[in-house]
C-alpha atoms as a PDB file:
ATOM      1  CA  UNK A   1       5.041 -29.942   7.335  1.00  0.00           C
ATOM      2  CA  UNK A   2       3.173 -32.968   7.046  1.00  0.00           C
ATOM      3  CA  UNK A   3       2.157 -34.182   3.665  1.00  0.00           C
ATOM      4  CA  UNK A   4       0.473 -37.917   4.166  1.00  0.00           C
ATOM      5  CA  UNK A   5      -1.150 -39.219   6.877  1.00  0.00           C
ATOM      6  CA  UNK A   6      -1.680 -43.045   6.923  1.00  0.00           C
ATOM      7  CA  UNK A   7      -4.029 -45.115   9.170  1.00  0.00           C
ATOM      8  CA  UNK A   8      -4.414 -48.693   9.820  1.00  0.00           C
ATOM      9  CA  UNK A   9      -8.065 -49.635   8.991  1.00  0.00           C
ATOM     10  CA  UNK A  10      -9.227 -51.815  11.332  1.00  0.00           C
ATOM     11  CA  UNK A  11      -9.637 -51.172  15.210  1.00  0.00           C
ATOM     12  CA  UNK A  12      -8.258 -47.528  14.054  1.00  0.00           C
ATOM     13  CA  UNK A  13     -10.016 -46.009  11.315  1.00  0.00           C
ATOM     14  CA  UNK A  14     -12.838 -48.019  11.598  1.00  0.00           C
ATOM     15  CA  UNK A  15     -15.043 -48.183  14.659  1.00  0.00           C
ATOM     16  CA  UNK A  16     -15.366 -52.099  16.730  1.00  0.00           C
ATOM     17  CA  UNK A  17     -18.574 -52.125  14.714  1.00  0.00           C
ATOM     18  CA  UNK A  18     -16.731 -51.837  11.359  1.00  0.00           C
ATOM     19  CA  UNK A  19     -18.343 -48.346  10.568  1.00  0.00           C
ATOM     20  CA  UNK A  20     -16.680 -45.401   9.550  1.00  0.00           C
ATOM     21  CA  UNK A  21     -17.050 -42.614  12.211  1.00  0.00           C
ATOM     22  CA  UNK A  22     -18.114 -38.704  10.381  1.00  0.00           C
ATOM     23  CA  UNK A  23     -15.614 -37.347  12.665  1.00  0.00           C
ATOM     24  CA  UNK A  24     -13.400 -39.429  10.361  1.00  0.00           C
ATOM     25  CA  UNK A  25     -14.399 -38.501   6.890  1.00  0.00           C
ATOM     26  CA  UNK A  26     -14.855 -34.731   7.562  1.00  0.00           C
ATOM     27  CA  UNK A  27     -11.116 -34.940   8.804  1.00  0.00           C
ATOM     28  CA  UNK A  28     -10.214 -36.613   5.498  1.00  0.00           C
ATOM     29  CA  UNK A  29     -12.133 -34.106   3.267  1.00  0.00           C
ATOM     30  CA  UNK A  30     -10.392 -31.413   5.337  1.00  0.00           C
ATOM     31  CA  UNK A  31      -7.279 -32.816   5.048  1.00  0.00           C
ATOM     32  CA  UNK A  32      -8.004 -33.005   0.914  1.00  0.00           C
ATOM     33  CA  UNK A  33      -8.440 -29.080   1.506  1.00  0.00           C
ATOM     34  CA  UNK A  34      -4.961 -28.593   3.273  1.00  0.00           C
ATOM     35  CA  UNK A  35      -3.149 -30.922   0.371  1.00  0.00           C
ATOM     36  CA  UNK A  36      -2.275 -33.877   2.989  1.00  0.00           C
ATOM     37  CA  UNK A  37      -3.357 -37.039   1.235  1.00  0.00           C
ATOM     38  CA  UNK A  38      -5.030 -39.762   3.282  1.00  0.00           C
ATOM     39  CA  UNK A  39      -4.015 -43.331   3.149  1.00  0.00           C
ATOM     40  CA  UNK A  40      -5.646 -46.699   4.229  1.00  0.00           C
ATOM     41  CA  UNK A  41      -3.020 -48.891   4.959  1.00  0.00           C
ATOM     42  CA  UNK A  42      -4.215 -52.847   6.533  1.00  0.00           C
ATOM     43  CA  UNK A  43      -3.197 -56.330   6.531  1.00  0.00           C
ATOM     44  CA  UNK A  44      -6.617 -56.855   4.478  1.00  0.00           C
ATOM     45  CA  UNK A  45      -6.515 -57.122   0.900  1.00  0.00           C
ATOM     46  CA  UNK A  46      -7.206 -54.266  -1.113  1.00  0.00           C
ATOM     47  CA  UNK A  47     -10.531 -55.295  -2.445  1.00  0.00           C
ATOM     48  CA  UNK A  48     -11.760 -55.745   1.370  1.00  0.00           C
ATOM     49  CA  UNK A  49     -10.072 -52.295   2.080  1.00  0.00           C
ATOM     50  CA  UNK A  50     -12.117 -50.827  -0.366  1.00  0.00           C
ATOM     51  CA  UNK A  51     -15.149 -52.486   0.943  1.00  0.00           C
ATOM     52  CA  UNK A  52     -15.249 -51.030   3.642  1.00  0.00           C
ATOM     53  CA  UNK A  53     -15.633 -47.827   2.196  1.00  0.00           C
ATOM     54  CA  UNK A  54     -18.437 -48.726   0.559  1.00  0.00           C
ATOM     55  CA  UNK A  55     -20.813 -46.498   2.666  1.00  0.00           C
ATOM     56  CA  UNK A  56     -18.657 -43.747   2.708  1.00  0.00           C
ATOM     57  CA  UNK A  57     -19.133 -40.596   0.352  1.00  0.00           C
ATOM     58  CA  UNK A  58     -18.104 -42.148  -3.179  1.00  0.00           C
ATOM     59  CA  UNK A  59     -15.251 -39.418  -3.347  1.00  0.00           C
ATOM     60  CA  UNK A  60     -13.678 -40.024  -0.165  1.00  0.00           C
ATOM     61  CA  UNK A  61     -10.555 -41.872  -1.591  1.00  0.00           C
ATOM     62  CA  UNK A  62     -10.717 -40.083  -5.001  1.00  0.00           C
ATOM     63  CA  UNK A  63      -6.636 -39.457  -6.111  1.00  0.00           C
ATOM     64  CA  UNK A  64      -5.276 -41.373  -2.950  1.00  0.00           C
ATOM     65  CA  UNK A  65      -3.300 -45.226  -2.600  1.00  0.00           C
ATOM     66  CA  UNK A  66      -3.959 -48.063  -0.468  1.00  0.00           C
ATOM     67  CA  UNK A  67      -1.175 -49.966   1.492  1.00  0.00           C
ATOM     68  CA  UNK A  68      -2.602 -53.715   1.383  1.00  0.00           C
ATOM     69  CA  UNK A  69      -1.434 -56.799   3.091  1.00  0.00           C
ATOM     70  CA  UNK A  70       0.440 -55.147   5.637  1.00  0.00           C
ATOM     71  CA  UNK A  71       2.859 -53.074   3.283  1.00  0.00           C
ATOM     72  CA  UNK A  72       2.969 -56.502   0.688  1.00  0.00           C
ATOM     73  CA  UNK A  73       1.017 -54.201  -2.027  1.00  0.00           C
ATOM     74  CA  UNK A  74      -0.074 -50.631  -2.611  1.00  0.00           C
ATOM     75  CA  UNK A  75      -2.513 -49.661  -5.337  1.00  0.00           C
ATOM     76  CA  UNK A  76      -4.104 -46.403  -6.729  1.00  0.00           C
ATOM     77  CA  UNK A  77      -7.369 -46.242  -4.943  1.00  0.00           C
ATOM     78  CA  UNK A  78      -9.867 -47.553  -8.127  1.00  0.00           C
ATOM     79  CA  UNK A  79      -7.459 -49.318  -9.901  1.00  0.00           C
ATOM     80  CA  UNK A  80      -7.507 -53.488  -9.139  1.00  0.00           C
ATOM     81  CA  UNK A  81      -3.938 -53.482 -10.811  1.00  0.00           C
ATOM     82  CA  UNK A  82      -1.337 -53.052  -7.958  1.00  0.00           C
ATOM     83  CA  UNK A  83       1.873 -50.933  -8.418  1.00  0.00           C
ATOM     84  CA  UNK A  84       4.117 -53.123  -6.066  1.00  0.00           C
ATOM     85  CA  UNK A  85       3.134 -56.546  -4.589  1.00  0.00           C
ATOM     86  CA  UNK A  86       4.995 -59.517  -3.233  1.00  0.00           C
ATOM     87  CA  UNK A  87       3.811 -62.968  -2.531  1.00  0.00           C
ATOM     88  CA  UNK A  88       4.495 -66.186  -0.694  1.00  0.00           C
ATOM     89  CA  UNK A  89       5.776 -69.610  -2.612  1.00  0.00           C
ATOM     90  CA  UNK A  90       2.857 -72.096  -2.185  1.00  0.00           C
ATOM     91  CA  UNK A  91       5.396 -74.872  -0.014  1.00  0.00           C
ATOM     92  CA  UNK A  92       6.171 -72.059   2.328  1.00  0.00           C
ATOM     93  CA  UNK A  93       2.156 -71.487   3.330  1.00  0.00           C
ATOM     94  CA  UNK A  94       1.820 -75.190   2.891  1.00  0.00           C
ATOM     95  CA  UNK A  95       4.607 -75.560   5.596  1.00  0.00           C
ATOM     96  CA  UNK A  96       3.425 -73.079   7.652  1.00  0.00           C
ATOM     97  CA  UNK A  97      -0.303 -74.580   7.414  1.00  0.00           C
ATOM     98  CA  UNK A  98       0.808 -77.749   8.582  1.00  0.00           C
ATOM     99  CA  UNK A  99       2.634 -76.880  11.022  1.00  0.00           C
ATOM    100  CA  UNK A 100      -0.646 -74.710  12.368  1.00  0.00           C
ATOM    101  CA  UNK A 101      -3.183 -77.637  12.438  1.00  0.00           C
ATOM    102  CA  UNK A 102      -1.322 -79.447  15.364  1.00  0.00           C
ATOM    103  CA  UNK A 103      -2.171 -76.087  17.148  1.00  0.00           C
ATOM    104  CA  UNK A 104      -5.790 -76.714  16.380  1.00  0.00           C
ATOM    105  CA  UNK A 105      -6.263 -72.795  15.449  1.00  0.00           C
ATOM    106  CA  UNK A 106      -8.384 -70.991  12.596  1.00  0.00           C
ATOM    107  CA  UNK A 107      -6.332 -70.071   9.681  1.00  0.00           C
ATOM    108  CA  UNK A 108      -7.148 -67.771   6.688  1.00  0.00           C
ATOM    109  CA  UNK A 109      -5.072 -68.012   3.733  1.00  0.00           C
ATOM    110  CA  UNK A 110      -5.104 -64.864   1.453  1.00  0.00           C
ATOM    111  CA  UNK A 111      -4.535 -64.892  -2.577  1.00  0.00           C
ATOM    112  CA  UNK A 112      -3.283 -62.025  -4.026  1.00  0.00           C
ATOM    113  CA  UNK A 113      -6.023 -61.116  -5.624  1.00  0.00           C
ATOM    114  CA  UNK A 114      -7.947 -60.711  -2.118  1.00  0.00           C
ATOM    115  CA  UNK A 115      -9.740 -64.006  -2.320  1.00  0.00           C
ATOM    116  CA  UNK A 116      -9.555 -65.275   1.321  1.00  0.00           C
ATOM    117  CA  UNK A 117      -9.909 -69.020   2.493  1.00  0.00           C
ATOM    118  CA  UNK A 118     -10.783 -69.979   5.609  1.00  0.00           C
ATOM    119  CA  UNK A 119     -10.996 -73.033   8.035  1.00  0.00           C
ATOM    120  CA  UNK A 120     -11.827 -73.993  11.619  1.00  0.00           C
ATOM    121  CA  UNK A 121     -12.906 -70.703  12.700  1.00  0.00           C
ATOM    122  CA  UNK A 122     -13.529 -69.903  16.423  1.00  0.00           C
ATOM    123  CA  UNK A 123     -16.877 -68.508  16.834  1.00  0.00           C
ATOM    124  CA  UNK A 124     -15.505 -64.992  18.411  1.00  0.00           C
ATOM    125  CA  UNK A 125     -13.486 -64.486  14.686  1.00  0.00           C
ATOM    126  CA  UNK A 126     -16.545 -65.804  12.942  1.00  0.00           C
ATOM    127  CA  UNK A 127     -18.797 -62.788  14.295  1.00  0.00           C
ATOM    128  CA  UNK A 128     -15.743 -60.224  14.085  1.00  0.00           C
ATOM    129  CA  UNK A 129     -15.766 -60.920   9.923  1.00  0.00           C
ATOM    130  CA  UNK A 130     -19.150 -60.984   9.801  1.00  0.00           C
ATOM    131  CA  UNK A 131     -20.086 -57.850   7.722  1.00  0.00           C
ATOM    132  CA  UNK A 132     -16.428 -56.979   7.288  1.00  0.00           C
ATOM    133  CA  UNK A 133     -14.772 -59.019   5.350  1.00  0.00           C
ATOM    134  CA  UNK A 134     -15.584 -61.496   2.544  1.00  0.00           C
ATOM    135  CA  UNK A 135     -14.433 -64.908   2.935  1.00  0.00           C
ATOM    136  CA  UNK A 136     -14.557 -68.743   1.859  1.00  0.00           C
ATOM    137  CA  UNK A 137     -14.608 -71.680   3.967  1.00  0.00           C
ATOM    138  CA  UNK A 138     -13.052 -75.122   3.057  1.00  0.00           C
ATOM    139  CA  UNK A 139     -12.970 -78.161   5.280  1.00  0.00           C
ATOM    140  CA  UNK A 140      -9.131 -77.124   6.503  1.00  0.00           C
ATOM    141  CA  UNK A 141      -7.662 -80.840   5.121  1.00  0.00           C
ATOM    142  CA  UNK A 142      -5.035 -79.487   2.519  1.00  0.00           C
ATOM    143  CA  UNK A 143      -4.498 -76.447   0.701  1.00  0.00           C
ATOM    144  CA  UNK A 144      -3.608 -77.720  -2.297  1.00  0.00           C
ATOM    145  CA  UNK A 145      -5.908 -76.608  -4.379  1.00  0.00           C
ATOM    146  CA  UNK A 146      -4.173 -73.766  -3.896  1.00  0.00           C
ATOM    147  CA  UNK A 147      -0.937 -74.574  -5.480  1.00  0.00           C
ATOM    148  CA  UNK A 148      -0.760 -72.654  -8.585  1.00  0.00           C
ATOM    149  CA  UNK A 149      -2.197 -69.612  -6.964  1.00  0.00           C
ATOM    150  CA  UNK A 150      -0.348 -66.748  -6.364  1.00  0.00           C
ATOM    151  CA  UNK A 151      -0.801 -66.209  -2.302  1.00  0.00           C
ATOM    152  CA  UNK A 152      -0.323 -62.777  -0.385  1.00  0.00           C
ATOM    153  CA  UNK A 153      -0.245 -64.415   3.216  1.00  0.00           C
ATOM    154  CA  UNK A 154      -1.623 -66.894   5.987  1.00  0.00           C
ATOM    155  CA  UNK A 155      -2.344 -66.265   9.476  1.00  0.00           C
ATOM    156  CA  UNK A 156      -3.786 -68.102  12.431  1.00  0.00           C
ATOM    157  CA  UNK A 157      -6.837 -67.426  14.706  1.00  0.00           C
ATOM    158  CA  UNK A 158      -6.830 -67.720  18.244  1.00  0.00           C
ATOM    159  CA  UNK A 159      -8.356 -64.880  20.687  1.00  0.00           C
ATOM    160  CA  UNK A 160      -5.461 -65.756  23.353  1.00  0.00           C
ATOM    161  CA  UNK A 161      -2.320 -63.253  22.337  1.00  0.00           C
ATOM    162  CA  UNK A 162      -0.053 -65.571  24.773  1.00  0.00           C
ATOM    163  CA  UNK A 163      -1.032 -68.429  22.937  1.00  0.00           C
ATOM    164  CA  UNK A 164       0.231 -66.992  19.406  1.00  0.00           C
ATOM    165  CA  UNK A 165       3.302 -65.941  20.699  1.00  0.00           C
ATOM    166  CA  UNK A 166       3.722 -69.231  21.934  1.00  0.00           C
ATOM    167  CA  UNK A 167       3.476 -70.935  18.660  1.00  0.00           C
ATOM    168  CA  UNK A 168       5.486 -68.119  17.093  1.00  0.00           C
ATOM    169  CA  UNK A 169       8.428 -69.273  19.350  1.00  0.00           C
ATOM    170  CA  UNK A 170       7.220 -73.485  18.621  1.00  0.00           C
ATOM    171  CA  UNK A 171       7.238 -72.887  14.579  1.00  0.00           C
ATOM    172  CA  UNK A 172      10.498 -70.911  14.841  1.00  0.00           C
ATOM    173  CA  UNK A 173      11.874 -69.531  11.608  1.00  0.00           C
ATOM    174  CA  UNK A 174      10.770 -70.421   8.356  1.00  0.00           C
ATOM    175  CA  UNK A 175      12.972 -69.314   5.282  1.00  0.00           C
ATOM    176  CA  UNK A 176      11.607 -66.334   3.381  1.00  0.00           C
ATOM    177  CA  UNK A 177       8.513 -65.168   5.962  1.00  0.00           C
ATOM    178  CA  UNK A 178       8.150 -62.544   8.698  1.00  0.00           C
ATOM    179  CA  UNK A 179       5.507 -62.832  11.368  1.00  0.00           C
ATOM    180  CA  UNK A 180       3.636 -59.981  13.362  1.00  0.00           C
ATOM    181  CA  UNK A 181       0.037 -59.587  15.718  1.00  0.00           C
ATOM    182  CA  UNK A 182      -2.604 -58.058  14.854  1.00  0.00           C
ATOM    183  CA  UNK A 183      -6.338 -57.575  16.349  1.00  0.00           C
ATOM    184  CA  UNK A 184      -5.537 -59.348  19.840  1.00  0.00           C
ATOM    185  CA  UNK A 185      -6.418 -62.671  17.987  1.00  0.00           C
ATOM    186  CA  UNK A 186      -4.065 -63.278  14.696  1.00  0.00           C
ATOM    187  CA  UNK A 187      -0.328 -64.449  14.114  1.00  0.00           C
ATOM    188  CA  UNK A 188       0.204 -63.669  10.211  1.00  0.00           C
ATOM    189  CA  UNK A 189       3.511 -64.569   8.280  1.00  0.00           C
ATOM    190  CA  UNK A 190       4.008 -62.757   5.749  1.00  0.00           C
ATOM    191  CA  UNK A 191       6.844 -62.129   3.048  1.00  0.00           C
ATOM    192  CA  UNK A 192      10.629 -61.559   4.543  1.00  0.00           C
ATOM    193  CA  UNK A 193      11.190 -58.111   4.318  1.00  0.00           C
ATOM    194  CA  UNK A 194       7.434 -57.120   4.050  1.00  0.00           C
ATOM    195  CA  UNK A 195       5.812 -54.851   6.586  1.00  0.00           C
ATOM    196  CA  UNK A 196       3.620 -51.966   6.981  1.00  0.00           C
ATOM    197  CA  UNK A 197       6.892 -49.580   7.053  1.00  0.00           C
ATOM    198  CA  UNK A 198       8.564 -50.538   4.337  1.00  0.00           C
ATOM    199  CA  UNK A 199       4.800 -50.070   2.109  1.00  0.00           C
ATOM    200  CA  UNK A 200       4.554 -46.620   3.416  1.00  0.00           C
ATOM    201  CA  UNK A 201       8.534 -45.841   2.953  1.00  0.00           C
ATOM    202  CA  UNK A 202       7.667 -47.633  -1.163  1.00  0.00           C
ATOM    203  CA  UNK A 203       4.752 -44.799  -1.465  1.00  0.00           C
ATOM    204  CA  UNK A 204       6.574 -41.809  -0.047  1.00  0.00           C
ATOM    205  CA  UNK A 205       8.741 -43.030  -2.470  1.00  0.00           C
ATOM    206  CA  UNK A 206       6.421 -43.189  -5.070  1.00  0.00           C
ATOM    207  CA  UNK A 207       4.323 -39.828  -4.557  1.00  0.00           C
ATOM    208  CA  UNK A 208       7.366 -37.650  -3.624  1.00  0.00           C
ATOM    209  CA  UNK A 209       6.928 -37.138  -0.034  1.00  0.00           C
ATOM    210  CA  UNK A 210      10.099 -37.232   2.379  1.00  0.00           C
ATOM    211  CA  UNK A 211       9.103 -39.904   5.127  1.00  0.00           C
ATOM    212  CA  UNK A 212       9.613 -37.550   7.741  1.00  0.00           C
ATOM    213  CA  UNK A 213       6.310 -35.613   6.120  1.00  0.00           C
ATOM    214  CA  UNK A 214       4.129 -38.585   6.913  1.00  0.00           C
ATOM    215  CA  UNK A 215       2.054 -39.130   9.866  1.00  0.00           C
ATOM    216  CA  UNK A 216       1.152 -43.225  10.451  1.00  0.00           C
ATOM    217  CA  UNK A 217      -2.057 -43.611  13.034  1.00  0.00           C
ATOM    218  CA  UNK A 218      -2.430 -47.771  14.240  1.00  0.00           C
ATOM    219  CA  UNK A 219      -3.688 -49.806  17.238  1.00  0.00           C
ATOM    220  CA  UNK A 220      -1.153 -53.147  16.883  1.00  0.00           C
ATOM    221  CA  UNK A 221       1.779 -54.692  16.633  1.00  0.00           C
ATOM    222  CA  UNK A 222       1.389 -54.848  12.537  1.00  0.00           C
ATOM    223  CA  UNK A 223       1.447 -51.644  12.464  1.00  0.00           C
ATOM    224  CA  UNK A 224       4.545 -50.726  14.868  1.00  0.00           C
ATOM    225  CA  UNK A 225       6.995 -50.056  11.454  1.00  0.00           C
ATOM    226  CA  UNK A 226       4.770 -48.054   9.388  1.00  0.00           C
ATOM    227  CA  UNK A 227       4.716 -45.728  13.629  1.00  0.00           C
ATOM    228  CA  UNK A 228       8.310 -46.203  13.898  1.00  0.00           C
ATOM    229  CA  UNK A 229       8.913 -44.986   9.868  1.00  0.00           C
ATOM    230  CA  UNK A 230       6.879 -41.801   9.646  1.00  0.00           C
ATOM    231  CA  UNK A 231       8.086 -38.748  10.491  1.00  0.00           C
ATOM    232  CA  UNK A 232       4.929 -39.153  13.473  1.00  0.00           C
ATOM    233  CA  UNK A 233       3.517 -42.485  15.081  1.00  0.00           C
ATOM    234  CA  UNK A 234       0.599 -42.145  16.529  1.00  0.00           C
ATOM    235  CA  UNK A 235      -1.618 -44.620  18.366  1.00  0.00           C
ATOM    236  CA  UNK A 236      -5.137 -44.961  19.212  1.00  0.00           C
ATOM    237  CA  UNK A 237      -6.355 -44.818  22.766  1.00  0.00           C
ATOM    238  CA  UNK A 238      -7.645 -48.441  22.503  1.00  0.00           C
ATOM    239  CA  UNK A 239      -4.143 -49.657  21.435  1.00  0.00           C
ATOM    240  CA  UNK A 240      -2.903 -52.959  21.933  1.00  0.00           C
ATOM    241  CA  UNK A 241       0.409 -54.458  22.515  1.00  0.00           C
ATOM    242  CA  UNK A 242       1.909 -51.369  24.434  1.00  0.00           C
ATOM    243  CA  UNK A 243       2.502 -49.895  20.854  1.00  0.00           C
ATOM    244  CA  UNK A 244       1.157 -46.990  22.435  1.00  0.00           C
ATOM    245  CA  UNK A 245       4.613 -46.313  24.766  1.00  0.00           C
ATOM    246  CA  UNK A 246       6.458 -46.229  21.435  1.00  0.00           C
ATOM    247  CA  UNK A 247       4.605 -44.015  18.947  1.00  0.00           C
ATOM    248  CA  UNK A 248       5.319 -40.357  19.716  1.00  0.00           C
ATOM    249  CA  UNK A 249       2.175 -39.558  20.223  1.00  0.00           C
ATOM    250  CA  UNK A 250      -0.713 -41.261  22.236  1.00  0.00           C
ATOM    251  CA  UNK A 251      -4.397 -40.176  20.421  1.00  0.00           C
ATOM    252  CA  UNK A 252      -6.992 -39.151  23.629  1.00  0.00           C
ATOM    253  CA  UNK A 253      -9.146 -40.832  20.645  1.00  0.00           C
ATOM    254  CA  UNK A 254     -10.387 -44.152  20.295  1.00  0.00           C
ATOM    255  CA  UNK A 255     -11.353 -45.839  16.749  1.00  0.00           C
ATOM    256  CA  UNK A 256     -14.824 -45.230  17.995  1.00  0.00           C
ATOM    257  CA  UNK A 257     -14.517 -41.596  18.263  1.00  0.00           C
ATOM    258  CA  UNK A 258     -13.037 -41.030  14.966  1.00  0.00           C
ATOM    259  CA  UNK A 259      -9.078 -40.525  15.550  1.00  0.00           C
ATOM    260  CA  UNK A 260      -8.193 -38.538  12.550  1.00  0.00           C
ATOM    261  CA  UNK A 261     -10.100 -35.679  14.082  1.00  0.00           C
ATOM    262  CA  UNK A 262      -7.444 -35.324  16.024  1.00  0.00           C
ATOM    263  CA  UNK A 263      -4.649 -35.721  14.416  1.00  0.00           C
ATOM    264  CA  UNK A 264      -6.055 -33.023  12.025  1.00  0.00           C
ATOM    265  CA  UNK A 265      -6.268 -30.888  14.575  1.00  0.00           C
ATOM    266  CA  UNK A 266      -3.383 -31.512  16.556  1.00  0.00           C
ATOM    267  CA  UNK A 267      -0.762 -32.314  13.342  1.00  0.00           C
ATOM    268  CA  UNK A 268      -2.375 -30.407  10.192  1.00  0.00           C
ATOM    269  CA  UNK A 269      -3.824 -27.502  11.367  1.00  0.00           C
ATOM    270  CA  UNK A 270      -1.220 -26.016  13.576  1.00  0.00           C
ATOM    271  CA  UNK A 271       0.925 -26.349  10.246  1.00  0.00           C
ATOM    272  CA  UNK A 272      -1.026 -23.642   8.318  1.00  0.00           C
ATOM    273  CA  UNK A 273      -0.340 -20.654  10.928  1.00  0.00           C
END
């Protein structure tokens, strides 16, 4: 019997035009009905997460959590003050920053309190944030104004998934981080250790659910642990990265159509009779 179901926000949950399809949130309030809880989980902070709810019924994540920076932190929906979080020394992003500017990509640098930073942005990434997600330019010199600020993550911009991988393999390993894909256009590193898995394993933890009564819904290569951890992985029809020949189940849904319809009806329901 499945308890929680958590989705990846973006190119999942929400439609390409950032929206939040109805088929969506009348799956949520049904699953509030059946007891399942619903859970964003993204590699956005949690202030952007909750964002872009901000046109959705002002209940919709009443009593729930959100996994933020891909697994890094998990909050109470409402409450700024995170229950877990991890973080990235300042010389490890300003090593990995470096290193990024001979690539001549966009980067965005995240703080852990969901300010985001951002420099040399192709035009195709400035139009995707565009209405979705709150950001800062600087002149993408030196970070170091950022030194004494706590930092969730940095990732680089470049709509060319070959390319990334590329400099994945050219930066190599660098003590402490972890890298993944996400979107078809970012390489993020992130903490060692820290992925979208291990959040939703912490707040099984933390709610009392077995992980095998957990459902995880996602489109990319981010969210490939939090598929492989739940009891069922589940990917969108417009999934990326072949993550949809390793979830267990491939949605007939796209983000546009509203996937958790779906997975309401083809996970939650049948569990009632």
């Amino acid at each position: 019997m499945y308890k929680l179901v958590a989705s990846d926000m973006d190119e999942t949950f929400l439609a390409h035009d950032h929206s939040i399809p109805k088929a969506n949130v009348d799956a949520i309030r049904r699953m509030r009905e059946l007891g399942v809880l619903f859970v964003p989980a993204s590699g956005r902070p949690y202030s952007s997460i909750l964002e872009s709810f901000s046109s959705a019924p002002a209940n919709l994540l009443d009593g729930t959590y959100v996994i933020s920076f891909n697994g890094g932190t998990i909050n109470r929906a409402g409450d700024p003050c995170p229950i877990e979080s991890s973080s990235l020394p300042f010389d490890t992003v300003h090593d990995l920053f470096e290193r990024g500017k001979a690539s001549d990509v966009g980067v965005h640098i995240y703080q852990c309190d969901g300010t985001v930073w951002a420099a040399n942005l192709p035009d195709d990434d400035r139009r995707y944030l565009d209405g979705h997600m709150a950001y800062q330019e600087f002149d993408g010199v030196s970070i170091d104004f950022l030194r004494d600020v706590p930092l969730a993550k940095i990732l680089f911009v470049r709509h060319d998934l070959a390319f990334l991988h590329k400099m994945a393999e050219q930066i190599g390993e660098v003590l402490g981080t972890a890298y993944t894909f996400s979107s078809g256009r970012y390489l993020e590193y992130i903490p060692e250790g820290v992925d979208k898995g291990r959040g939703l394993r912490s707040l099984a933890r933390i709610v009392g659910v077995d992980i095998a009564e957990t459902i995880a819904v996602g489109d990319s290569l981010n969210d490939l642990p939090m598929i492989e951890a739940a009891g069922m992985g589940v990917a969108v029809s417009n999934a990326t990265d072949g993550i949809d020949g390793l979830a267990g189940y491939t949605a007939h849904s796209s983000c546009d159509d509203g996937v958790l319809a779906e997975v309401v009806e083809r996970f939650i329901e049948p569990q009632e009779y």
